[in-house]
C-alpha atoms as a PDB file:
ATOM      1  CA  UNK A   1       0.000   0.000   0.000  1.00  0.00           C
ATOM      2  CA  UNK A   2       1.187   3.451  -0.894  1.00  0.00           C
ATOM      3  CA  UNK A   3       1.439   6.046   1.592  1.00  0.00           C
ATOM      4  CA  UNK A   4      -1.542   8.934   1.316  1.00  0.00           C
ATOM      5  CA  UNK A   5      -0.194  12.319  -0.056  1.00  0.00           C
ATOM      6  CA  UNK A   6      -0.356  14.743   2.436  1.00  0.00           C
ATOM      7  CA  UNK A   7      -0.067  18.611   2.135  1.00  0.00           C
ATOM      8  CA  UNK A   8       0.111  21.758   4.685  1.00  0.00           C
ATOM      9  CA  UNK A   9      -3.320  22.631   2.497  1.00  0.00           C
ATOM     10  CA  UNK A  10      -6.900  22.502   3.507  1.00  0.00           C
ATOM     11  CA  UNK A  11     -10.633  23.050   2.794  1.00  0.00           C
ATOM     12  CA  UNK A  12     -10.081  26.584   3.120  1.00  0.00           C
ATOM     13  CA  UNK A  13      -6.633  26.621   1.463  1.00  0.00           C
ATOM     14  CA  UNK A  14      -7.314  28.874  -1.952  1.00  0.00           C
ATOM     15  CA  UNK A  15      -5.952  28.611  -5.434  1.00  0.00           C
ATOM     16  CA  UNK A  16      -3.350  31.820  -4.906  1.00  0.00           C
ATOM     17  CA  UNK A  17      -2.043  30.400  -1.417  1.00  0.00           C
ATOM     18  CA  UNK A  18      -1.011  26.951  -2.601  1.00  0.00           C
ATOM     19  CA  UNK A  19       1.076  28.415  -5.438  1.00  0.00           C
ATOM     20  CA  UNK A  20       2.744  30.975  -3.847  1.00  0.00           C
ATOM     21  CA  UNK A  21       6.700  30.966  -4.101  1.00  0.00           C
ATOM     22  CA  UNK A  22       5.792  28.962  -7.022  1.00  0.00           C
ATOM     23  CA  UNK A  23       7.442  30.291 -10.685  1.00  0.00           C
ATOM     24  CA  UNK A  24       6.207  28.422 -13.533  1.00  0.00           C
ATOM     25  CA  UNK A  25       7.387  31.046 -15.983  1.00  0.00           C
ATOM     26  CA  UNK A  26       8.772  29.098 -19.657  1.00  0.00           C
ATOM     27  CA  UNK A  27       6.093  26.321 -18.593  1.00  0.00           C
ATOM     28  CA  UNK A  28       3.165  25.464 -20.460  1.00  0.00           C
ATOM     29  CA  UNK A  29      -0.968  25.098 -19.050  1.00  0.00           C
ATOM     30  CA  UNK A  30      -4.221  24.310 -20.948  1.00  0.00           C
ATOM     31  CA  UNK A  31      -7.316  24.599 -18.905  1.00  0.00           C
ATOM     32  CA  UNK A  32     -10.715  23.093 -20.090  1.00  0.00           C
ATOM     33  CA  UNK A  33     -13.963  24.941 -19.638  1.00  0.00           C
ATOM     34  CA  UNK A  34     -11.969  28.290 -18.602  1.00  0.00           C
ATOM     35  CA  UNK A  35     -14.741  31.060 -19.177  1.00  0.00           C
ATOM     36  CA  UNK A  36     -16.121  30.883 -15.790  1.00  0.00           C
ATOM     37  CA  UNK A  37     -15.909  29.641 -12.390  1.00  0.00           C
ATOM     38  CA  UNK A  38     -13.639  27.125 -11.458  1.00  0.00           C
ATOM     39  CA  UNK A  39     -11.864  27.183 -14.536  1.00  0.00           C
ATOM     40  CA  UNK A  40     -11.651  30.735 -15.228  1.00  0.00           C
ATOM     41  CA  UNK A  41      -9.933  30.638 -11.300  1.00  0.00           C
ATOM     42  CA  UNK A  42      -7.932  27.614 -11.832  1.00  0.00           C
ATOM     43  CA  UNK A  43      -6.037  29.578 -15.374  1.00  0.00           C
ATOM     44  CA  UNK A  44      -5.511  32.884 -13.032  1.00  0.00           C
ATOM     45  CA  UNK A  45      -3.927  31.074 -10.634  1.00  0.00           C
ATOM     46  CA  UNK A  46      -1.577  29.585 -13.111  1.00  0.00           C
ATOM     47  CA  UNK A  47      -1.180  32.697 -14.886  1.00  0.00           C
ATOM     48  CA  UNK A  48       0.035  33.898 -11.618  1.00  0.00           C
ATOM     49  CA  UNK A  49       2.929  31.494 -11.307  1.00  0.00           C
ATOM     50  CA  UNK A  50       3.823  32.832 -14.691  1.00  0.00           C
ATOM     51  CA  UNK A  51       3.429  29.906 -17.184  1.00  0.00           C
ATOM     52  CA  UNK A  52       1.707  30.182 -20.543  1.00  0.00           C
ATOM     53  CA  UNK A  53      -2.211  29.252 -19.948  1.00  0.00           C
ATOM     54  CA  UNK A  54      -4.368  28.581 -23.023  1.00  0.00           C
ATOM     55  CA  UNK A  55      -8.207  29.204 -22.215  1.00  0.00           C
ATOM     56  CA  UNK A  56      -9.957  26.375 -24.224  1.00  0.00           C
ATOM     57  CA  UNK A  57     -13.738  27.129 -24.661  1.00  0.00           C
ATOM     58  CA  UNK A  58     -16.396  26.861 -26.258  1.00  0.00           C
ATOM     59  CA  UNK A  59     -17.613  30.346 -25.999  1.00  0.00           C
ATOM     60  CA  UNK A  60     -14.613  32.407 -27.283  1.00  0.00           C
ATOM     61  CA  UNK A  61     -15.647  35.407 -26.575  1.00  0.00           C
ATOM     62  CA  UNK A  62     -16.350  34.546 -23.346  1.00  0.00           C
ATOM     63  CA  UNK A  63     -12.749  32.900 -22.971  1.00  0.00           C
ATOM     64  CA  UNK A  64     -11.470  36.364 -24.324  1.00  0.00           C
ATOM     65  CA  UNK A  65     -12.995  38.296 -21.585  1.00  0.00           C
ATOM     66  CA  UNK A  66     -11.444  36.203 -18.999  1.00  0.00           C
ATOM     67  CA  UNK A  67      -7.999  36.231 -20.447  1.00  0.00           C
ATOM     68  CA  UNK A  68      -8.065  39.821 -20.721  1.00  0.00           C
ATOM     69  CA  UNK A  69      -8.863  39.930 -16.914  1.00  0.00           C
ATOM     70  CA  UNK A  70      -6.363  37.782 -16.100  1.00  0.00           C
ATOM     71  CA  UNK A  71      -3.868  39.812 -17.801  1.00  0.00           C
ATOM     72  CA  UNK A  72      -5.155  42.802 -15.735  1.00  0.00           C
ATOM     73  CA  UNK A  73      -5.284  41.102 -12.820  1.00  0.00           C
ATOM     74  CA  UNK A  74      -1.367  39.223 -12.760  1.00  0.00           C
ATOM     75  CA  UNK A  75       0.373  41.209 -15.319  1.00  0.00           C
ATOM     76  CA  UNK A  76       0.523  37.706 -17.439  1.00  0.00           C
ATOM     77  CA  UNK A  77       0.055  38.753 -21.487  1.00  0.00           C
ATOM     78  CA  UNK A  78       0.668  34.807 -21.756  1.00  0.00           C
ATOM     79  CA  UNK A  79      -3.389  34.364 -22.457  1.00  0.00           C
ATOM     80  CA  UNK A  80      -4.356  32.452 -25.108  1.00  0.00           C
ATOM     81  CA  UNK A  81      -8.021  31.461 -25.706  1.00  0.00           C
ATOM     82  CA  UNK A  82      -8.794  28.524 -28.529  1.00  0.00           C
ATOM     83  CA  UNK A  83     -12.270  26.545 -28.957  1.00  0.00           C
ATOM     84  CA  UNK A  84     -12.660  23.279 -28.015  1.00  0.00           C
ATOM     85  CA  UNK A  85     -16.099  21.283 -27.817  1.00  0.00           C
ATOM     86  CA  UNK A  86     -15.933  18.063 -26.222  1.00  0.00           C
ATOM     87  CA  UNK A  87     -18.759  16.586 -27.465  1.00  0.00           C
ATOM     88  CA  UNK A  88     -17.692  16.817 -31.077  1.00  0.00           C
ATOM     89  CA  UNK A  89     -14.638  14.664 -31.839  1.00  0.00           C
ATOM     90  CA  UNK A  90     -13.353  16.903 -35.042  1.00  0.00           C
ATOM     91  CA  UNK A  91     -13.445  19.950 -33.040  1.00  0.00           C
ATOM     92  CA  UNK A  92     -10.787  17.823 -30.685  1.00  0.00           C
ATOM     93  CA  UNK A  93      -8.955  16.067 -33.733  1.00  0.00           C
ATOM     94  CA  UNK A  94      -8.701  20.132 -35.065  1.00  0.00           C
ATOM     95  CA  UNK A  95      -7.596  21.308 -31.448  1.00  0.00           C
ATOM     96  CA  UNK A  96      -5.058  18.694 -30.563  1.00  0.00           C
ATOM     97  CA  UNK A  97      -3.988  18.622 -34.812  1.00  0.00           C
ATOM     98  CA  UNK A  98      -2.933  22.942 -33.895  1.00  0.00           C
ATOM     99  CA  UNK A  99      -1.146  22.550 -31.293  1.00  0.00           C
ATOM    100  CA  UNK A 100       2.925  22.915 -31.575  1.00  0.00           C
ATOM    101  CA  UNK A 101       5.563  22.148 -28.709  1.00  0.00           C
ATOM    102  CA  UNK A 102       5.108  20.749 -25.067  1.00  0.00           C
ATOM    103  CA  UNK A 103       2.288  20.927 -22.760  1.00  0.00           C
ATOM    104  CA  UNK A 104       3.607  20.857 -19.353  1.00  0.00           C
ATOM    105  CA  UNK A 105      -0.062  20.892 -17.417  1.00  0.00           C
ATOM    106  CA  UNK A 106      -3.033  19.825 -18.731  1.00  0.00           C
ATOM    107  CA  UNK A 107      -6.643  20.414 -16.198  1.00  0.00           C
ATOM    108  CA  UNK A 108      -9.614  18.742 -17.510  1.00  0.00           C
ATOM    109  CA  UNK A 109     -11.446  20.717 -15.758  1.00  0.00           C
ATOM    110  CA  UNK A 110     -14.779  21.319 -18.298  1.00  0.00           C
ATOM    111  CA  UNK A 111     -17.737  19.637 -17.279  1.00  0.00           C
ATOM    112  CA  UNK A 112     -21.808  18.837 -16.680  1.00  0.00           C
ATOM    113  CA  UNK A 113     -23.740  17.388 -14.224  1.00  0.00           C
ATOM    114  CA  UNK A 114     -26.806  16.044 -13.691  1.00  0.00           C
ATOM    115  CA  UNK A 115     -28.343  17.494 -16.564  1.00  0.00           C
ATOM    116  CA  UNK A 116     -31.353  16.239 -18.554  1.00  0.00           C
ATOM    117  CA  UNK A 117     -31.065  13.491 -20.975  1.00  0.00           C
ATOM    118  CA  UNK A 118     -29.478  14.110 -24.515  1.00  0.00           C
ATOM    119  CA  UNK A 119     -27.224  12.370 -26.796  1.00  0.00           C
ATOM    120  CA  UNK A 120     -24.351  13.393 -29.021  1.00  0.00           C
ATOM    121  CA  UNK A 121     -24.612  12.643 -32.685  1.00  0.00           C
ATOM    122  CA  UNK A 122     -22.755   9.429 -32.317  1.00  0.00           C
ATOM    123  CA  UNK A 123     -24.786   8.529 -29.845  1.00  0.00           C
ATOM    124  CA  UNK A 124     -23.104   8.913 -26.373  1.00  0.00           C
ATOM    125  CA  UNK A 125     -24.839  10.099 -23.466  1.00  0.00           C
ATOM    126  CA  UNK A 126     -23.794  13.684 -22.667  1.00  0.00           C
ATOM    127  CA  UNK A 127     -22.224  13.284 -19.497  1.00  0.00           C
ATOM    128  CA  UNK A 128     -19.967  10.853 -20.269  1.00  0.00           C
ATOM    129  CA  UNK A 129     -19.078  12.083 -23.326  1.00  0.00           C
ATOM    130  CA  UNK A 130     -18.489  15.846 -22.367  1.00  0.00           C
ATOM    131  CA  UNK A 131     -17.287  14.845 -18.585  1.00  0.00           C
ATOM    132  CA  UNK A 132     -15.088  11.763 -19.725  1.00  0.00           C
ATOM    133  CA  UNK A 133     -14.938  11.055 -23.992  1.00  0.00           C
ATOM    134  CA  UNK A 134     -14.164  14.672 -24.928  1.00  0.00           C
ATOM    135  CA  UNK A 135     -11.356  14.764 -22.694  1.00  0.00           C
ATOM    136  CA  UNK A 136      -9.739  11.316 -23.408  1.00  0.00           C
ATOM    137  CA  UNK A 137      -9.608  12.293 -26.926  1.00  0.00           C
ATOM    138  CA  UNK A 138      -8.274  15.751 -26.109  1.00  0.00           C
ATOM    139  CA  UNK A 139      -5.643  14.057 -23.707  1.00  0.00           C
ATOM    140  CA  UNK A 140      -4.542  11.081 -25.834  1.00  0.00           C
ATOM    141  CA  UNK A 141      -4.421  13.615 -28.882  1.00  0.00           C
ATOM    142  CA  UNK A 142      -1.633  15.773 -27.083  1.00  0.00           C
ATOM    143  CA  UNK A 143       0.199  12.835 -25.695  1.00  0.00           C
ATOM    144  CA  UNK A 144       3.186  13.572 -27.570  1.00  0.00           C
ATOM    145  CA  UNK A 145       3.004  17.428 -26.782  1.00  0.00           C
ATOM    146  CA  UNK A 146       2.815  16.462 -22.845  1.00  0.00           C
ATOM    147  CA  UNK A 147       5.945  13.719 -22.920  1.00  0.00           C
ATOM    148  CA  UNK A 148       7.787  16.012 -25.013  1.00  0.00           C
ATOM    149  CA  UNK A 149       7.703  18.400 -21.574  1.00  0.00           C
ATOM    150  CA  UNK A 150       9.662  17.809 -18.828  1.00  0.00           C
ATOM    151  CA  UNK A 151       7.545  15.639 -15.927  1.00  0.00           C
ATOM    152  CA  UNK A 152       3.903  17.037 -17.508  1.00  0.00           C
ATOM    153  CA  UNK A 153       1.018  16.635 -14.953  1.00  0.00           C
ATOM    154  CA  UNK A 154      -2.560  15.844 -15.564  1.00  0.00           C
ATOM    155  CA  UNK A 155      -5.536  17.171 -13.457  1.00  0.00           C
ATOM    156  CA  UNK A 156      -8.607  15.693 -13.619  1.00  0.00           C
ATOM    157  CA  UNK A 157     -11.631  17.379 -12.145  1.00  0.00           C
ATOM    158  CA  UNK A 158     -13.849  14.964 -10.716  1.00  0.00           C
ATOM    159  CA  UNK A 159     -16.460  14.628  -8.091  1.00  0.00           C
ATOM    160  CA  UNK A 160     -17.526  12.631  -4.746  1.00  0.00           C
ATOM    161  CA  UNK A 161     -20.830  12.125  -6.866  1.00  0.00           C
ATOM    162  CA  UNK A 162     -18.508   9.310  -8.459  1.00  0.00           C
ATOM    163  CA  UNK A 163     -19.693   7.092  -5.419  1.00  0.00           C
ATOM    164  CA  UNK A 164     -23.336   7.444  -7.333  1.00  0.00           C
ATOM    165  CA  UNK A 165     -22.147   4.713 -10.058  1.00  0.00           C
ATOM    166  CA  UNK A 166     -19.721   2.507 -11.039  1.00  0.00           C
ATOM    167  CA  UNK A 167     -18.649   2.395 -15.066  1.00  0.00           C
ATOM    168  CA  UNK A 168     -21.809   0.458 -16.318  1.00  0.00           C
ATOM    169  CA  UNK A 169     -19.971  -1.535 -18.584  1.00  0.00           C
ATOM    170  CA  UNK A 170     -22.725  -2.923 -20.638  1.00  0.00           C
ATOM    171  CA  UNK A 171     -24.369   0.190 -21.021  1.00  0.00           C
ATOM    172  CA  UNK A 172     -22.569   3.546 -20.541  1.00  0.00           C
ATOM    173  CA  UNK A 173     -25.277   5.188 -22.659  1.00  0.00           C
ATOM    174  CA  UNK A 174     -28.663   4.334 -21.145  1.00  0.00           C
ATOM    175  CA  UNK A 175     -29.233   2.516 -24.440  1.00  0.00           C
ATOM    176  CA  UNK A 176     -31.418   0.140 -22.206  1.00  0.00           C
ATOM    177  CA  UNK A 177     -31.522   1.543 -18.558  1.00  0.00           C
ATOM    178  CA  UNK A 178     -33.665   4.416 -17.528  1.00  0.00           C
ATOM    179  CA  UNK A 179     -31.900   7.354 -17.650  1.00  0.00           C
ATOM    180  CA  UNK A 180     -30.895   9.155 -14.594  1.00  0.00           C
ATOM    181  CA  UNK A 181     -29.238  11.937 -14.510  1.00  0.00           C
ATOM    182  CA  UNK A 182     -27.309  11.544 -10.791  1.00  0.00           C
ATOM    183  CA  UNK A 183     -26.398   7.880 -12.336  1.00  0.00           C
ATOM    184  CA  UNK A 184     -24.979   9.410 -15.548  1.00  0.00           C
ATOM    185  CA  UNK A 185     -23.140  11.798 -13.387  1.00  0.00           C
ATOM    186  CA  UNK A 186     -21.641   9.772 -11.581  1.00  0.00           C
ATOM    187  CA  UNK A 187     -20.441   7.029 -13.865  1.00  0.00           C
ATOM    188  CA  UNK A 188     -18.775   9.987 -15.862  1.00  0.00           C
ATOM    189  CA  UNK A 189     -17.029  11.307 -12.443  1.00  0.00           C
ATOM    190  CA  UNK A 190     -15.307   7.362 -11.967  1.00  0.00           C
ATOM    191  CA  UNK A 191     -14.560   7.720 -15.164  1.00  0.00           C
ATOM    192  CA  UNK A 192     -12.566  10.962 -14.881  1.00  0.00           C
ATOM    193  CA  UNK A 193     -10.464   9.038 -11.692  1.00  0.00           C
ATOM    194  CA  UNK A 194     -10.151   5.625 -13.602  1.00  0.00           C
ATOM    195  CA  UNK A 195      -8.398   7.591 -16.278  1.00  0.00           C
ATOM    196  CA  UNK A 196      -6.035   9.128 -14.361  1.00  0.00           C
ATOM    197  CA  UNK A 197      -5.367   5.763 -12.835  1.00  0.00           C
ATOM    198  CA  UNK A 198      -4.357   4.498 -16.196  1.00  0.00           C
ATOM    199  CA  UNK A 199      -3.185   7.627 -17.804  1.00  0.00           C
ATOM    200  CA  UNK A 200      -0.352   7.203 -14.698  1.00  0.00           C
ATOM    201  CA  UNK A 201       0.194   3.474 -15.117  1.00  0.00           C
ATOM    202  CA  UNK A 202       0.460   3.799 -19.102  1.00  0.00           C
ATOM    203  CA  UNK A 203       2.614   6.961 -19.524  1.00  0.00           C
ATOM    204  CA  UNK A 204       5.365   6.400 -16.877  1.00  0.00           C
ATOM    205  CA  UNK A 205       7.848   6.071 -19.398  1.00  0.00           C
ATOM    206  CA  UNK A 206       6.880   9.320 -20.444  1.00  0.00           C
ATOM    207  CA  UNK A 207       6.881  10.798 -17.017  1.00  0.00           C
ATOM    208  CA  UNK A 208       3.778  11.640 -17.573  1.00  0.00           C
ATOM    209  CA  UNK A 209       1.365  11.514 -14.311  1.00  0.00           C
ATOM    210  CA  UNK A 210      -2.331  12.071 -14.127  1.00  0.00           C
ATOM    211  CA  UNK A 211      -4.214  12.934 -10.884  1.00  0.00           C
ATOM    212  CA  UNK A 212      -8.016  13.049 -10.038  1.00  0.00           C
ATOM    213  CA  UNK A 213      -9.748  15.533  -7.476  1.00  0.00           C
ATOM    214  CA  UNK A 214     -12.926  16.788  -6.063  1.00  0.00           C
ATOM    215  CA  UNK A 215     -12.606  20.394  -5.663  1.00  0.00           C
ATOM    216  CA  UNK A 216     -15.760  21.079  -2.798  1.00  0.00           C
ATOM    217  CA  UNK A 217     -19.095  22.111  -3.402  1.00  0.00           C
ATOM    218  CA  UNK A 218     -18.905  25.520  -4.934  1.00  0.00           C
ATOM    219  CA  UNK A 219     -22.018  27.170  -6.821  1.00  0.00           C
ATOM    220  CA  UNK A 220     -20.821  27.883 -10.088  1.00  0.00           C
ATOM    221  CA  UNK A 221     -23.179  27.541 -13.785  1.00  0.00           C
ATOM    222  CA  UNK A 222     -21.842  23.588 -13.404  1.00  0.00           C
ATOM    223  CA  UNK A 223     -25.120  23.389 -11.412  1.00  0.00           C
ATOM    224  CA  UNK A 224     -27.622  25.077 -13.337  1.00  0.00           C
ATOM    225  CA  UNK A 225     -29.473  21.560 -13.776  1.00  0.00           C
ATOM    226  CA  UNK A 226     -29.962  21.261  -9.973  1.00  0.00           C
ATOM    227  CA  UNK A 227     -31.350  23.981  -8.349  1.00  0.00           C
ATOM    228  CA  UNK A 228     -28.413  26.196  -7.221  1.00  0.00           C
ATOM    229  CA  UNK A 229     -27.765  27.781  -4.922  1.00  0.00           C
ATOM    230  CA  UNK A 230     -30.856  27.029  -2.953  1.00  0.00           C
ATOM    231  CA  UNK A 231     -31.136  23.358  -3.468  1.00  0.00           C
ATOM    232  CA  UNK A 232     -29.821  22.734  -0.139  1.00  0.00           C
ATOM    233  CA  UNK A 233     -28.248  19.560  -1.518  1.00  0.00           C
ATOM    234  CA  UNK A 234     -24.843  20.807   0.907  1.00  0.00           C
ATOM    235  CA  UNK A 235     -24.640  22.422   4.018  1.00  0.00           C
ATOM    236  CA  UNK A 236     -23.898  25.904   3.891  1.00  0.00           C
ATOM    237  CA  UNK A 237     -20.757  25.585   6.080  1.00  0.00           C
ATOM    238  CA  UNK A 238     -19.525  22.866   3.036  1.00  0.00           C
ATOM    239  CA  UNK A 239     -19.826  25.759   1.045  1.00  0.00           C
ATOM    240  CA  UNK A 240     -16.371  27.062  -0.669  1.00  0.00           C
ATOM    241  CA  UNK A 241     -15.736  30.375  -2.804  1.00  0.00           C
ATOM    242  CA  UNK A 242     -14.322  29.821  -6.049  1.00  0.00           C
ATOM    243  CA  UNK A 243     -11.146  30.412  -4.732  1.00  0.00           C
ATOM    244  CA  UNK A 244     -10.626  28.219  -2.445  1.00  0.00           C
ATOM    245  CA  UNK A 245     -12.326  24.974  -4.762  1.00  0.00           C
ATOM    246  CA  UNK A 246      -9.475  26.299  -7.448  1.00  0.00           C
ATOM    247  CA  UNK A 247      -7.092  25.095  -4.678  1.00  0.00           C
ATOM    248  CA  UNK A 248      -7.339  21.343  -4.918  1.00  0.00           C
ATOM    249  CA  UNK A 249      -6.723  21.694  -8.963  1.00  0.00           C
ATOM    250  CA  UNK A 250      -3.978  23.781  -9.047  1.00  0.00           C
ATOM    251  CA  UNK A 251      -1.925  22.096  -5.931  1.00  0.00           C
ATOM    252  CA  UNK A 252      -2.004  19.321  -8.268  1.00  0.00           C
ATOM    253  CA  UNK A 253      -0.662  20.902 -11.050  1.00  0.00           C
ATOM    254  CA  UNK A 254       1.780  23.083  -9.559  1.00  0.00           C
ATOM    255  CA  UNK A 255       3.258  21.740  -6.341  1.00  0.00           C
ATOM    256  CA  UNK A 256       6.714  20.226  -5.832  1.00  0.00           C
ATOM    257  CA  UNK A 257       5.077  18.113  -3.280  1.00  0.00           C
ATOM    258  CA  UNK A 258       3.258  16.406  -6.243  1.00  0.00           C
ATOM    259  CA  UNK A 259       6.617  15.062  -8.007  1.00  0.00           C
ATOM    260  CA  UNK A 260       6.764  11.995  -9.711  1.00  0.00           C
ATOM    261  CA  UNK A 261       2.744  11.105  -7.950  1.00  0.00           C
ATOM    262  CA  UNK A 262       0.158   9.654  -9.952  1.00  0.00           C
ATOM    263  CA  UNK A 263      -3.293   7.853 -10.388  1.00  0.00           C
ATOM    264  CA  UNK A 264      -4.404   9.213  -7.062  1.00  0.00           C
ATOM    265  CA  UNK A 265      -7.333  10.975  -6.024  1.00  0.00           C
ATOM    266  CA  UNK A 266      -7.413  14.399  -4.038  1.00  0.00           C
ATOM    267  CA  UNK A 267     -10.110  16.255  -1.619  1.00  0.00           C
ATOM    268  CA  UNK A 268      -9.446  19.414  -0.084  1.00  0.00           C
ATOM    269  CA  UNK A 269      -5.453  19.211  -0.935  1.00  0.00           C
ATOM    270  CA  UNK A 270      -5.153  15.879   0.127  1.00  0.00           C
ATOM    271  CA  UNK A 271      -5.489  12.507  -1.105  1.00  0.00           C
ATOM    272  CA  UNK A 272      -8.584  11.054   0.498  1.00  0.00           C
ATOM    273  CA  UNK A 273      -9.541   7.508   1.799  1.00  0.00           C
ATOM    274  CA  UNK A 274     -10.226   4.268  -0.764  1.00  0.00           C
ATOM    275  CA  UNK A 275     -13.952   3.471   0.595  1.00  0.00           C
ATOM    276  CA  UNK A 276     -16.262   0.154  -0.053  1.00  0.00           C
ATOM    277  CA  UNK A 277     -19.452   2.017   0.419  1.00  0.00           C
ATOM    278  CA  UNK A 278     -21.228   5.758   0.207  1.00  0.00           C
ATOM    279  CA  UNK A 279     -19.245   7.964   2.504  1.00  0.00           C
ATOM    280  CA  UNK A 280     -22.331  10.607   2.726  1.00  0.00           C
ATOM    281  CA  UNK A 281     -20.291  12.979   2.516  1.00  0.00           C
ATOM    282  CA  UNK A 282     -17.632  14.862   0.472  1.00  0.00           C
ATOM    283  CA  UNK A 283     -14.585  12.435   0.882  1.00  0.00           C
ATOM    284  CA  UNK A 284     -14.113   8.824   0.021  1.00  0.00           C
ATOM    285  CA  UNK A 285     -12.699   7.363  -2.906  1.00  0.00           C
ATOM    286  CA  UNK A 286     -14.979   4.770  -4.311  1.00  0.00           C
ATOM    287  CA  UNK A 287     -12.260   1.095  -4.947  1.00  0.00           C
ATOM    288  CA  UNK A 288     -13.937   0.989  -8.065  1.00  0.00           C
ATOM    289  CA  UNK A 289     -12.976   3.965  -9.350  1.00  0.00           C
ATOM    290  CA  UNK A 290      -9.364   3.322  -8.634  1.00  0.00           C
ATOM    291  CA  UNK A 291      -9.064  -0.163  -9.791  1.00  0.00           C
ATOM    292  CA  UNK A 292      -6.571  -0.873 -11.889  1.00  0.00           C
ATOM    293  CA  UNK A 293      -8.437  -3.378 -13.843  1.00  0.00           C
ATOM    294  CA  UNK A 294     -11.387  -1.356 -14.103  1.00  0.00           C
ATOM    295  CA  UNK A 295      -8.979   1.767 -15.517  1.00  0.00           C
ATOM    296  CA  UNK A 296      -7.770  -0.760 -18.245  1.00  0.00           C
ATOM    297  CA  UNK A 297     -11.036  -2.074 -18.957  1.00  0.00           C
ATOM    298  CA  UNK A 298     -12.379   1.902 -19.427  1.00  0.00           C
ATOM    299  CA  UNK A 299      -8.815   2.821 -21.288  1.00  0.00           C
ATOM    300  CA  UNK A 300      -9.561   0.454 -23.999  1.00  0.00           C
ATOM    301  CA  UNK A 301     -13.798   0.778 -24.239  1.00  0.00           C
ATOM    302  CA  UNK A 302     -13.198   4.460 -24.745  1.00  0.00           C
ATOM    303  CA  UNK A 303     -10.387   4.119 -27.768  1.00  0.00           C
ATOM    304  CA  UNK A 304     -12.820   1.621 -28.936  1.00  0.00           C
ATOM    305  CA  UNK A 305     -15.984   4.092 -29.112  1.00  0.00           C
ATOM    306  CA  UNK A 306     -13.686   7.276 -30.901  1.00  0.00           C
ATOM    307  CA  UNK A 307     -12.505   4.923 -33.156  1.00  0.00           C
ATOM    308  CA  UNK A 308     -14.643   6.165 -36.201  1.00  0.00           C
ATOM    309  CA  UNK A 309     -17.322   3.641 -37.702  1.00  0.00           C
ATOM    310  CA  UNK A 310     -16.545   2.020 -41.050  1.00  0.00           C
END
């Protein structure tokens, strides 16, 4: 058993305070779903260390009005904003085909939950395919631009609501089960840690690692399918600002105390408990989503559904 990773950082710990000291200037960072909350937080903390931090959105004008207050706000004129939609596999291929030279940190951070039940054109339910598909394609298509950096990290942004669901193996896209939109959530969140599991495991040689977080209940548009802000779904004291559910994301992608770790899973700064049942609440790492086996099984399902039909 591996020892748990454990950091002076906390629930309250935010974004700026666990990369301060920290100078990522010549370094590389693409951030998913950067034109608001958590993402737009997670690329101004990183523009703060210095580093080079492309905005990819699918709202570009959106993206540009971040970038241009992140300039404002850290002096950074490294901003770059490019679209990206994760549901659509050319807009990926076109992405990942654009971009030149290393990527030293790469935060899937984009996402959905819960929302109501829709399809992409090749038929994959949305949450998997936006929270999960999109960004395996995005991440296997700049494999070689992440082991040509030096020790390039992956940050996946994930969710305790992976303890909803397991991978459903036979039927990821609610071809034949009722659809459920907590259920699809969650299988898309274990999804997000099993890759990182085998993201870790496959691209050692590459010295490439890949680690999975929750980052705290934090009312941001991610939960315009749910009610908001007064769904009472989380105590108010659970609450964090924006700032401080940045913190978990960018620890991960910035700190020296995160050297050479992978295929772990991260709450509140620190890597969190493997559990064989619901928790109830925000920590717990469900063994299924950590599996080895199961990251495997989910590697190869999910090369196996991009593949394009003949």
């Amino acid at each position: 058993m591996s020892t748990p990773i454990t950091t002076p950082y906390g629930f309250a710990s935010t974004a700026a305070e666990v990369t301060h000291g920290i100078d990522l200037t010549g370094r590389r960072a693409l951030v998913t779903g950067a034109s608001s909350g958590l993402g737009a937080e997670t690329a101004r903390a990183l523009a703060g260390t210095g580093a080079a931090v492309t905005l990819a959105v699918r709202d570009v004008a959106a993206g540009e009005r971040v970038a241009e207050q992140i300039t404002a706000a850290t002096g950074n004129h490294e901003l770059h904003v490019a679209h990206l939609d994760l549901t659509d596999p050319a807009s990926i291929t076109a992405f990942t085909a654009a971009w030149q030279g290393p990527l030293h940190i790469l935060v899937n951070n984009a996402g959905v939950m819960a929302c109501p039940e829709q399809y992409t054109e090749r038929g994959w339910e949305w949450q998997f395919a936006t929270n999960h598909l999109g960004h395996f394609a995005l991440a296997t298509g700049l494999h070689d631009a992440l082991a040509a950096s030096d020790a390039a990290r992956i940050v996946v942004v994930s969710s305790t609501g992976h303890q909803q669901s397991p991978v459903v193996w036979d039927d990821v896209n609610f071809a034949f089960r009722r659809y459920d939109p907590w259920l699809a959530y969650g299988q898309s969140k274990t999804a997000n840690i099993l890759f990182a599991v085998e993201a870790t495991r496959r691209w050692a040689d590459d010295n490439i690692t890949a680690n999975a977080l929750m980052p705290g209940a934090i009312y941001t548009n991610l939960q315009r399918h749910t009610g908001g802000r007064g769904s009472g779904r989380v105590p108010a004291e659970l609450i964090k600002t924006v700032e401080q559910g940045a913190a978990t994301s960018v620890l991960l992608a910035t700190s020296p105390l995160l050297e050479g770790i992978g295929g772990r899973y991260f709450v509140d700064c620190n890597e969190t408990a493997t559990v064989d049942r619901r928790t109830g609440t925000l920590h717990g790492v469900a063994r299924y989503a950590v599996d080895p086996d199961n990251a495997q099984r989910l590697w190869t399902l999910s090369e196996e559904l991009l593949t394009p039909a003949a």
